[in-house]
C-alpha atoms as a PDB file:
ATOM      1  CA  UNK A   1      73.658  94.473  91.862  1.00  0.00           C
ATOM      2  CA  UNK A   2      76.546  96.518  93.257  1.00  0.00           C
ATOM      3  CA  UNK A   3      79.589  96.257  91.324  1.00  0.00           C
ATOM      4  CA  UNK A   4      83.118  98.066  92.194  1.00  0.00           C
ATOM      5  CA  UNK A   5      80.455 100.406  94.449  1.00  0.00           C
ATOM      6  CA  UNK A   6      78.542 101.047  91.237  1.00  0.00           C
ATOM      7  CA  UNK A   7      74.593 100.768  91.127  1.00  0.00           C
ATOM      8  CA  UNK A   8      73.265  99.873  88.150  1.00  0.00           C
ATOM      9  CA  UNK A   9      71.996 103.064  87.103  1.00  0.00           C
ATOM     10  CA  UNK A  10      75.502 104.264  87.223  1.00  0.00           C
ATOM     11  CA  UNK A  11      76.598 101.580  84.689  1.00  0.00           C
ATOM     12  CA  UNK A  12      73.527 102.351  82.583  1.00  0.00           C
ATOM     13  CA  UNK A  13      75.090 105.759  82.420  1.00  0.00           C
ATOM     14  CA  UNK A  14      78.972 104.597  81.749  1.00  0.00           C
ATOM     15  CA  UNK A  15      77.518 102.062  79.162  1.00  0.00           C
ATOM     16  CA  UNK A  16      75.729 104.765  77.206  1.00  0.00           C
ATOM     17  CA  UNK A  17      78.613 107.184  76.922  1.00  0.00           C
ATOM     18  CA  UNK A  18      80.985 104.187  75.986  1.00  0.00           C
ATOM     19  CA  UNK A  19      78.541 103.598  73.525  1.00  0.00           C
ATOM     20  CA  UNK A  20      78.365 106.990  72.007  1.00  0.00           C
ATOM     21  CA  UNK A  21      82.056 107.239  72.595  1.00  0.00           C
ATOM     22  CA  UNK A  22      83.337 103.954  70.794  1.00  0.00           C
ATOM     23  CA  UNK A  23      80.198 102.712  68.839  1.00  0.00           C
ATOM     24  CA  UNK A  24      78.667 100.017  68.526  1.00  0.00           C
ATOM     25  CA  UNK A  25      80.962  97.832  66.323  1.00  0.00           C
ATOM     26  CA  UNK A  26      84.337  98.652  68.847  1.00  0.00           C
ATOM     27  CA  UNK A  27      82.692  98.078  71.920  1.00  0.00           C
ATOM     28  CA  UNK A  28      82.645  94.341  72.444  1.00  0.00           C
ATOM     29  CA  UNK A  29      86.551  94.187  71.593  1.00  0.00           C
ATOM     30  CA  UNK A  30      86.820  97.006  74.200  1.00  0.00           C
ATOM     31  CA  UNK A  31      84.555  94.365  76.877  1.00  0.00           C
ATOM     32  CA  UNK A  32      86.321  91.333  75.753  1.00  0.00           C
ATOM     33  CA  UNK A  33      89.870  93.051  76.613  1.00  0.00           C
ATOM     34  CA  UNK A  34      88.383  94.360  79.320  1.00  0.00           C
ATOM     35  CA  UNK A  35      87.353  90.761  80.341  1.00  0.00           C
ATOM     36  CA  UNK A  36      90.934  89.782  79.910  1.00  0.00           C
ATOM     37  CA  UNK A  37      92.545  92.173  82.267  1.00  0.00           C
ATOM     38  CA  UNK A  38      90.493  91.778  84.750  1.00  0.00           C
ATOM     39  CA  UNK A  39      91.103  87.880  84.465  1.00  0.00           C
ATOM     40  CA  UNK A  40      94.438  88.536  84.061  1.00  0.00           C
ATOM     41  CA  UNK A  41      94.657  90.686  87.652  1.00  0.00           C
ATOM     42  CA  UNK A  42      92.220  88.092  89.290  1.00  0.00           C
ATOM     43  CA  UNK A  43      94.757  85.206  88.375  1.00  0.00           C
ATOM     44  CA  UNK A  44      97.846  87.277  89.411  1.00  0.00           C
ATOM     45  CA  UNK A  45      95.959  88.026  92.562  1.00  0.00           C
ATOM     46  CA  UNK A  46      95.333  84.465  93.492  1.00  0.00           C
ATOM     47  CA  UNK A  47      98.978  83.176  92.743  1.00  0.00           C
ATOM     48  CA  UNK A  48     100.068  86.064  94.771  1.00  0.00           C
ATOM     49  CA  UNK A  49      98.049  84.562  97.825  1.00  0.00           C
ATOM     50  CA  UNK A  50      98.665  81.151  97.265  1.00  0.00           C
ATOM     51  CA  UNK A  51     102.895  81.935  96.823  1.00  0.00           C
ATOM     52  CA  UNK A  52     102.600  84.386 100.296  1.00  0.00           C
ATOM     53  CA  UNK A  53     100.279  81.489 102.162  1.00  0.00           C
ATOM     54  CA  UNK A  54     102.340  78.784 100.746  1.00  0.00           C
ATOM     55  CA  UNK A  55     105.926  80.867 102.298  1.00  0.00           C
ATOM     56  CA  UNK A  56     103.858  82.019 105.431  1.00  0.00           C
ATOM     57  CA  UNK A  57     102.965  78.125 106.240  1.00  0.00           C
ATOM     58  CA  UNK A  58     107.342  77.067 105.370  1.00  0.00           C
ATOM     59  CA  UNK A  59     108.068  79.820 107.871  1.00  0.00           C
ATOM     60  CA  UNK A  60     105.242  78.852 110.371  1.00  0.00           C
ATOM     61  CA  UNK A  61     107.417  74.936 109.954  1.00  0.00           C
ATOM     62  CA  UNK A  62     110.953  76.237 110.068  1.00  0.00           C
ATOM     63  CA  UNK A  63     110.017  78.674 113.651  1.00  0.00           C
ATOM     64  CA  UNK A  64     108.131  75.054 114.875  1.00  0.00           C
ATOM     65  CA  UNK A  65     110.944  72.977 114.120  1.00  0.00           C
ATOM     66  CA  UNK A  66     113.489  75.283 115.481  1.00  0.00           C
ATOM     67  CA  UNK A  67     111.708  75.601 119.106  1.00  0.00           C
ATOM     68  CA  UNK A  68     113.703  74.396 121.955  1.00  0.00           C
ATOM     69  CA  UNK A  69     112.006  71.721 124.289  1.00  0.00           C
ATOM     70  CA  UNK A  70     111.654  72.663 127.321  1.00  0.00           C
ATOM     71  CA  UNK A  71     114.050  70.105 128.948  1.00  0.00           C
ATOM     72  CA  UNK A  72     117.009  71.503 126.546  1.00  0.00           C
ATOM     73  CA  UNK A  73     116.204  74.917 127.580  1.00  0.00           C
ATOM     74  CA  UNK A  74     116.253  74.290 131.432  1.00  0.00           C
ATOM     75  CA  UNK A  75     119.452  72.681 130.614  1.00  0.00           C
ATOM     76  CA  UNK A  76     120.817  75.386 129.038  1.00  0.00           C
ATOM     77  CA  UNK A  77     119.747  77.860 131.712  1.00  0.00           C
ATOM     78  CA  UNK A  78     121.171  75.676 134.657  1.00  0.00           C
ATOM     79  CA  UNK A  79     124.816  75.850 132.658  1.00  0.00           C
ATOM     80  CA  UNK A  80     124.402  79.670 131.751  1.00  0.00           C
ATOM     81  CA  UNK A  81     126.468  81.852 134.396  1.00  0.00           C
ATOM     82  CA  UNK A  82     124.996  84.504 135.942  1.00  0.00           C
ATOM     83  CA  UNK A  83     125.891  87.944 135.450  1.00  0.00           C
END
């Protein structure tokens, strides 16, 4: 298991100190916010993508709809003068 790049020996290690640090009584309220945030950040992450993919997409439809045919633009360039 390889969380965040850490082994589980390595959070063995942080869970011990938290534990001597906090105690024992203070340290699921200290997981459960920590639960919380990191909820919190994983749902801002995913509206983030979903609001940039969902303007990416309304930008991919206003550059389609805006493309010249090609019988417009040989039109165009027929009636431009040259310089």
């Amino acid at each position: 298991m390889n969380i965040f790049g850490i082994g589980l020996p390595e959070m063995a290690v942080i869970f011990t100190i938290a534990l001597l640090v906090f105690g024992p009584k203070k340290l699921p309220e200290i997981g459960r916010s920590f639960g919380k945030a990191l909820r919190g950040f994983q749902d801002a992450s995913r509206d983030f993508e979903s609001e940039f993919t969902r303007e990416a997409k309304q930008l991919e439809a206003a550059v389609a709809s805006k493309k010249p045919e090609p019988e417009k633009l040989a039109a165009v360039k027929e009636n431009t003068p040259d310089s």
